[in-house]
C-alpha atoms as a PDB file:
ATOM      1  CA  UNK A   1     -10.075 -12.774  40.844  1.00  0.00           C
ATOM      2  CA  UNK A   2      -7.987 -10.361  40.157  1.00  0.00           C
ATOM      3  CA  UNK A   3      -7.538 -10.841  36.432  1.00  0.00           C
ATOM      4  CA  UNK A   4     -11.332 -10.810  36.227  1.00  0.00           C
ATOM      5  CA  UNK A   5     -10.888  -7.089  38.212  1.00  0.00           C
ATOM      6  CA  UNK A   6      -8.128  -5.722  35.685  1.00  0.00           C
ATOM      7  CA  UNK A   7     -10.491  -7.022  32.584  1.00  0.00           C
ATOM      8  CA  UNK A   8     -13.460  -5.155  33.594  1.00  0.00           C
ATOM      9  CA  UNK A   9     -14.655  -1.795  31.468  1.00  0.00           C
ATOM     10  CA  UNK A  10     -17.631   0.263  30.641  1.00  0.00           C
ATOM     11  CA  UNK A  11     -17.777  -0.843  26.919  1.00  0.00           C
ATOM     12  CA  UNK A  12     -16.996  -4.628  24.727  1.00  0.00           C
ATOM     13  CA  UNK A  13     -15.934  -5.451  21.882  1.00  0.00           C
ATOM     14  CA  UNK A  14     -17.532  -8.496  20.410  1.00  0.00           C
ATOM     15  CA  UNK A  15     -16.523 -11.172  21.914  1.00  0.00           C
ATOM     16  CA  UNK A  16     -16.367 -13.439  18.828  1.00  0.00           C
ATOM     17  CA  UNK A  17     -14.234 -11.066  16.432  1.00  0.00           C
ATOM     18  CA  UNK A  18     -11.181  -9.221  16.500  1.00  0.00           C
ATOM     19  CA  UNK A  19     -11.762  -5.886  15.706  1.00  0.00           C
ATOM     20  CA  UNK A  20      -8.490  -3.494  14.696  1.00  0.00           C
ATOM     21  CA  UNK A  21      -5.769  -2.152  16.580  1.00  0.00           C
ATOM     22  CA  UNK A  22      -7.066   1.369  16.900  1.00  0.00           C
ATOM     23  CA  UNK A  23      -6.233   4.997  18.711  1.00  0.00           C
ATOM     24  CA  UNK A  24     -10.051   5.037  19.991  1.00  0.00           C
ATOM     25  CA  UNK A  25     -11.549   1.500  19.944  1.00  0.00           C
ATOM     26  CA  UNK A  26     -13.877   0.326  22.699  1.00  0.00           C
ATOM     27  CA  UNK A  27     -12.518  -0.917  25.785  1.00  0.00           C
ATOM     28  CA  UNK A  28     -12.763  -4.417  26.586  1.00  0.00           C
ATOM     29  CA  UNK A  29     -15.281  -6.281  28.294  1.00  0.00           C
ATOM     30  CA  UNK A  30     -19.181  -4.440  29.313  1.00  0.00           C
ATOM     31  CA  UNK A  31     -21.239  -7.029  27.890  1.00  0.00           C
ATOM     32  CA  UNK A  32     -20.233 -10.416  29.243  1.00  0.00           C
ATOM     33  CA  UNK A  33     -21.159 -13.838  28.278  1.00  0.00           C
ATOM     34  CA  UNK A  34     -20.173 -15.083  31.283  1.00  0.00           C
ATOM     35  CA  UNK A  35     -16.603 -14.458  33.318  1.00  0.00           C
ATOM     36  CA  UNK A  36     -15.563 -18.129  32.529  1.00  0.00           C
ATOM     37  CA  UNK A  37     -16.142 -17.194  28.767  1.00  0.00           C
ATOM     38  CA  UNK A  38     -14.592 -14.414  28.801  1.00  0.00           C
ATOM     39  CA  UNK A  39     -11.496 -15.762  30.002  1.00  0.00           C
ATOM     40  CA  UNK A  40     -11.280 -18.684  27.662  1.00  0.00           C
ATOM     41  CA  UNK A  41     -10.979 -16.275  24.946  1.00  0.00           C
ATOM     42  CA  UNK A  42      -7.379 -15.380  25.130  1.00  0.00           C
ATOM     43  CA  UNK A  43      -7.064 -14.079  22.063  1.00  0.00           C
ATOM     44  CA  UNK A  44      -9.789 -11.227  22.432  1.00  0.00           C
ATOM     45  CA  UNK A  45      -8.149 -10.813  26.059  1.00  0.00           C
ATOM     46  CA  UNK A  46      -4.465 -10.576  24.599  1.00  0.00           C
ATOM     47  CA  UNK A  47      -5.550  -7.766  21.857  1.00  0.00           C
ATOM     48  CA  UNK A  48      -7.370  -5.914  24.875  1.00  0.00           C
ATOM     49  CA  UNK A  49      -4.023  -5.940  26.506  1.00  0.00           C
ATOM     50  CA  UNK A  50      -1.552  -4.902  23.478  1.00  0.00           C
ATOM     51  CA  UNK A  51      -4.100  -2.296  22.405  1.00  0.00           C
ATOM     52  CA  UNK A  52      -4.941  -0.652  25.813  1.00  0.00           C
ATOM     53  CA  UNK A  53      -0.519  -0.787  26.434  1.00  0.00           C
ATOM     54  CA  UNK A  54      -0.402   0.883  22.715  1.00  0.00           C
ATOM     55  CA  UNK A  55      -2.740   3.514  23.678  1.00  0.00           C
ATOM     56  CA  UNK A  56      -1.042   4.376  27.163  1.00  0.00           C
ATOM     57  CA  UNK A  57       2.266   4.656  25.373  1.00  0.00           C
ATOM     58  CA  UNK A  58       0.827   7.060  22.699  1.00  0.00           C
ATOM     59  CA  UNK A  59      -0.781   9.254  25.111  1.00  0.00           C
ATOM     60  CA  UNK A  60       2.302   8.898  27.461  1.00  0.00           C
ATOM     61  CA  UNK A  61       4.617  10.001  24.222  1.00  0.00           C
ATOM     62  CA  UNK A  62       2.147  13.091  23.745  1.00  0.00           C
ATOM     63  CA  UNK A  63       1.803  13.866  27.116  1.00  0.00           C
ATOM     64  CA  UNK A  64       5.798  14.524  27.205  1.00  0.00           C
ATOM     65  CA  UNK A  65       5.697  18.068  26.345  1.00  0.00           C
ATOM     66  CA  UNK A  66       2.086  19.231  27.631  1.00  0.00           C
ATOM     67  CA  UNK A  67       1.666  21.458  30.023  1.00  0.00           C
ATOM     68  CA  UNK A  68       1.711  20.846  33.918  1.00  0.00           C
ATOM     69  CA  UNK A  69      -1.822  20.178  35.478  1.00  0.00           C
ATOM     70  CA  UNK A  70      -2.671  24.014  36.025  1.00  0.00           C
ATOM     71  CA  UNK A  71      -4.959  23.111  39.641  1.00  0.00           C
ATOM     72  CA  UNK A  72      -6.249  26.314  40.589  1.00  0.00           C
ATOM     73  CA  UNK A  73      -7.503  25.282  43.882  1.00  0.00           C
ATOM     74  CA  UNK A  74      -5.258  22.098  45.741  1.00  0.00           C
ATOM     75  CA  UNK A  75      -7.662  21.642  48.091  1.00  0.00           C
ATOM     76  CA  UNK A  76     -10.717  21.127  46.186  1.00  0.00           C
ATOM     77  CA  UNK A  77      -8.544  18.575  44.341  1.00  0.00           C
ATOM     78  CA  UNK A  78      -7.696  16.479  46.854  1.00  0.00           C
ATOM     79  CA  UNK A  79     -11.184  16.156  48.241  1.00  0.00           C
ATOM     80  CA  UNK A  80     -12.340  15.891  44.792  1.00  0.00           C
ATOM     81  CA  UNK A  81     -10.507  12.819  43.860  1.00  0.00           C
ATOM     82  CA  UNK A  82      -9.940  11.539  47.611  1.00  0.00           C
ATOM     83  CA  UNK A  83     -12.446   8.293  47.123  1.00  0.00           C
ATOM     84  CA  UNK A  84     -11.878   8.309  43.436  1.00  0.00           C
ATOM     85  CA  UNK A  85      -9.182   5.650  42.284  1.00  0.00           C
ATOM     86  CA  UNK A  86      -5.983   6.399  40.682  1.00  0.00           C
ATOM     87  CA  UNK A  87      -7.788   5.423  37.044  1.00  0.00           C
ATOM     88  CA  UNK A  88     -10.258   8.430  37.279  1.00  0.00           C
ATOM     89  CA  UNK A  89      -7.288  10.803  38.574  1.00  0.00           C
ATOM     90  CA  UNK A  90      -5.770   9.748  35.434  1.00  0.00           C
ATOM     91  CA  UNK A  91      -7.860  10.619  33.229  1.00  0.00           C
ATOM     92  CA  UNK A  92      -9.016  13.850  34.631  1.00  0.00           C
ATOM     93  CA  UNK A  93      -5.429  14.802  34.579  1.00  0.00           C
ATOM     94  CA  UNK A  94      -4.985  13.480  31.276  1.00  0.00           C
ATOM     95  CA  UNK A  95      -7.688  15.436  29.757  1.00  0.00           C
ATOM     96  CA  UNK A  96      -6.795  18.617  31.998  1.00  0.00           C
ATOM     97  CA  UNK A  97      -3.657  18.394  29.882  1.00  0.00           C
ATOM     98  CA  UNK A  98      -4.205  17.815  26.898  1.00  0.00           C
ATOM     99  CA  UNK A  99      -6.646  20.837  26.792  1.00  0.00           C
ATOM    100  CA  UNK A 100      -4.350  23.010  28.183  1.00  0.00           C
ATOM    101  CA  UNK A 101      -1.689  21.955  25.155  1.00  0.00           C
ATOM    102  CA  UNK A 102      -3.994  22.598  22.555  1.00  0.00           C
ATOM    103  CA  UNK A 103      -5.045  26.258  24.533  1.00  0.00           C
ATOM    104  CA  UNK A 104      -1.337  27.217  24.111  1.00  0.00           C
ATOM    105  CA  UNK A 105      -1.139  26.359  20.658  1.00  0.00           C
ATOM    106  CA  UNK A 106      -4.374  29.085  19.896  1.00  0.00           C
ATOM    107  CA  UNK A 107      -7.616  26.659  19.484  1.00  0.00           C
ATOM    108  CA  UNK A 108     -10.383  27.397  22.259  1.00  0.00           C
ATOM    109  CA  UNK A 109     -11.640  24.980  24.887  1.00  0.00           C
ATOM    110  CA  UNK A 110     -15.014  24.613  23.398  1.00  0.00           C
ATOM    111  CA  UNK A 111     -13.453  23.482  20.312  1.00  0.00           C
ATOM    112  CA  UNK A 112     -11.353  20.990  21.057  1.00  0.00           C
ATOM    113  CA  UNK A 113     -12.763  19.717  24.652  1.00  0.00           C
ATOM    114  CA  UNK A 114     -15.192  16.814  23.543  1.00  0.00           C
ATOM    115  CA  UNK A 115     -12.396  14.939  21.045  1.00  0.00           C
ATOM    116  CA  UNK A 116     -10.209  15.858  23.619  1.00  0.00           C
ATOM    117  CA  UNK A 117     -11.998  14.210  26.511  1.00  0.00           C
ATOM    118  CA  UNK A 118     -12.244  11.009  23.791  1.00  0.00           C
ATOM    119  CA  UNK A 119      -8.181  10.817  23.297  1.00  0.00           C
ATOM    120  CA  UNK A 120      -7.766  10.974  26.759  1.00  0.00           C
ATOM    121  CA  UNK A 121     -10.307   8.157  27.983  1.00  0.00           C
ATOM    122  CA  UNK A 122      -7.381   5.152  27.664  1.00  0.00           C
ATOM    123  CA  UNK A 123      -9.223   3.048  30.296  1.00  0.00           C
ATOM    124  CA  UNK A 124     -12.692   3.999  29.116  1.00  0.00           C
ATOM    125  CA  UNK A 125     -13.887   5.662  32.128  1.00  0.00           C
ATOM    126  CA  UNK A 126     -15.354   8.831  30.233  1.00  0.00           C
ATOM    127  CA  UNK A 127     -19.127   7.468  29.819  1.00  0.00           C
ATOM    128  CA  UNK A 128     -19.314   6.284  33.354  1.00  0.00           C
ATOM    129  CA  UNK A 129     -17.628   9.341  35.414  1.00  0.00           C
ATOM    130  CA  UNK A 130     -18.092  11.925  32.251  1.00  0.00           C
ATOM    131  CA  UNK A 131     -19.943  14.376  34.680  1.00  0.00           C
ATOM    132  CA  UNK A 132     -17.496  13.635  37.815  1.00  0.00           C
ATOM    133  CA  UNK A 133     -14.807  14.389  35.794  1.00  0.00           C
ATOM    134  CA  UNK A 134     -16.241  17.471  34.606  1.00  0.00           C
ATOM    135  CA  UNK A 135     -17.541  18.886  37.885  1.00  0.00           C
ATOM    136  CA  UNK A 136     -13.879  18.305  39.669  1.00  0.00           C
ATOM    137  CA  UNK A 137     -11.975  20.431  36.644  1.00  0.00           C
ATOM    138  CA  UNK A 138     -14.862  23.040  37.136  1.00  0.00           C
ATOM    139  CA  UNK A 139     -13.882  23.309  40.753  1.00  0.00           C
ATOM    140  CA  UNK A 140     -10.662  23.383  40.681  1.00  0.00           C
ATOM    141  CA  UNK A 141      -8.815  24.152  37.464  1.00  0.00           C
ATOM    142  CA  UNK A 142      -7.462  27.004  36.067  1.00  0.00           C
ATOM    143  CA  UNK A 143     -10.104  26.797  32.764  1.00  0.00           C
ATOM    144  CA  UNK A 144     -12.880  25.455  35.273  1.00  0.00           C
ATOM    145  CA  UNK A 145     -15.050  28.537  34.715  1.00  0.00           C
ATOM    146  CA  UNK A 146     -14.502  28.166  30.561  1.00  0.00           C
ATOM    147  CA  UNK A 147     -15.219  24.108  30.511  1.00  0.00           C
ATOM    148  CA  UNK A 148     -18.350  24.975  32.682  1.00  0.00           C
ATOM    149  CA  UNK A 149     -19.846  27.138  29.903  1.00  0.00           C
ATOM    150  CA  UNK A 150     -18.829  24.323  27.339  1.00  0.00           C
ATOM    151  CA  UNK A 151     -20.632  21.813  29.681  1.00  0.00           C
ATOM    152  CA  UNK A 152     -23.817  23.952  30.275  1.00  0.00           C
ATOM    153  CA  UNK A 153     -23.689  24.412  26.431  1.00  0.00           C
ATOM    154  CA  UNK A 154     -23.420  21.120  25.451  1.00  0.00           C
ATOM    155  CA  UNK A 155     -25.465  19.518  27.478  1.00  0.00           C
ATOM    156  CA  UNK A 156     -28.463  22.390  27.050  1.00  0.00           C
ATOM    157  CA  UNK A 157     -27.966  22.243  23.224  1.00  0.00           C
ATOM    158  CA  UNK A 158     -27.250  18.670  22.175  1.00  0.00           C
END
């Protein structure tokens, strides 16, 4: 049961080919044949694995030397994320940081925010809790007021 748990994500790769190791492929499996299939095919199963490890590591190696998480309000973080799982804390985190990195070396939120937000969905969480995510950085970060404008832009444009 709890391998079928783990094995779970918003988006699938076919299940009858392989597709390549890569930084931002799919995660691994939405659109199910059926759980028993699923696990029969340990090889599509074992290159979830290796690829979703090979991504955490990357972003683990890159997160070394980004900035702290700047929260500008604790409170409305911890009853932000309080019935969230440790998977969504993640990524907001993740995403709070790697923003913040790129702020420091001179680019602008708006610019960098959406491939940002890509990079740091490792457990492909972004399409389901996209707008979560967003509204919890809004309220409590220290760029919350900037990523709302890129938000209400974004969304209103296109």
């Amino acid at each position: 049961m709890s391998r079928v748990r783990a094995l779970q994500g918003p988006q699938s790769p076919p299940l009858d080919s392989l597709y390549p190791l890569s930084y931002n492929c799919p995660t691994f499996p939405s659109t199910l044949k059926g759980v028993s299939e699923m696990l029969s095919d340990d090889t599509a199963t074992r290159r979830w694995v290796v690829d979703h490890e090979l991504k955490a590591r990357a972003m683990e190696i890159r997160l070394e030397h980004a900035p702290a998480f700047a929260i500008s309000d604790q409170d409305a973080w911890n009853t932000s994320i309080q019935d969230e799982g440790r998977v969504f804390r993640d990524f907001v985190e993740r995403w709070a940081r790697l923003i913040q990195a790129e702020i420091q070396k001179g680019y602008h939120l708006k610019d960098v925010a959406y491939q940002l937000m890509i990079e740091a969905d490792i457990d492909g969480v972004a399409g389901v809790h996209f707008d979560k995510a967003v509204g919890v950085l809004i309220d409590c970060w220290k760029y919350g007021d900037e990523l709302s404008l890129w938000y209400n832009m974004t969304t209103q444009l296109g």
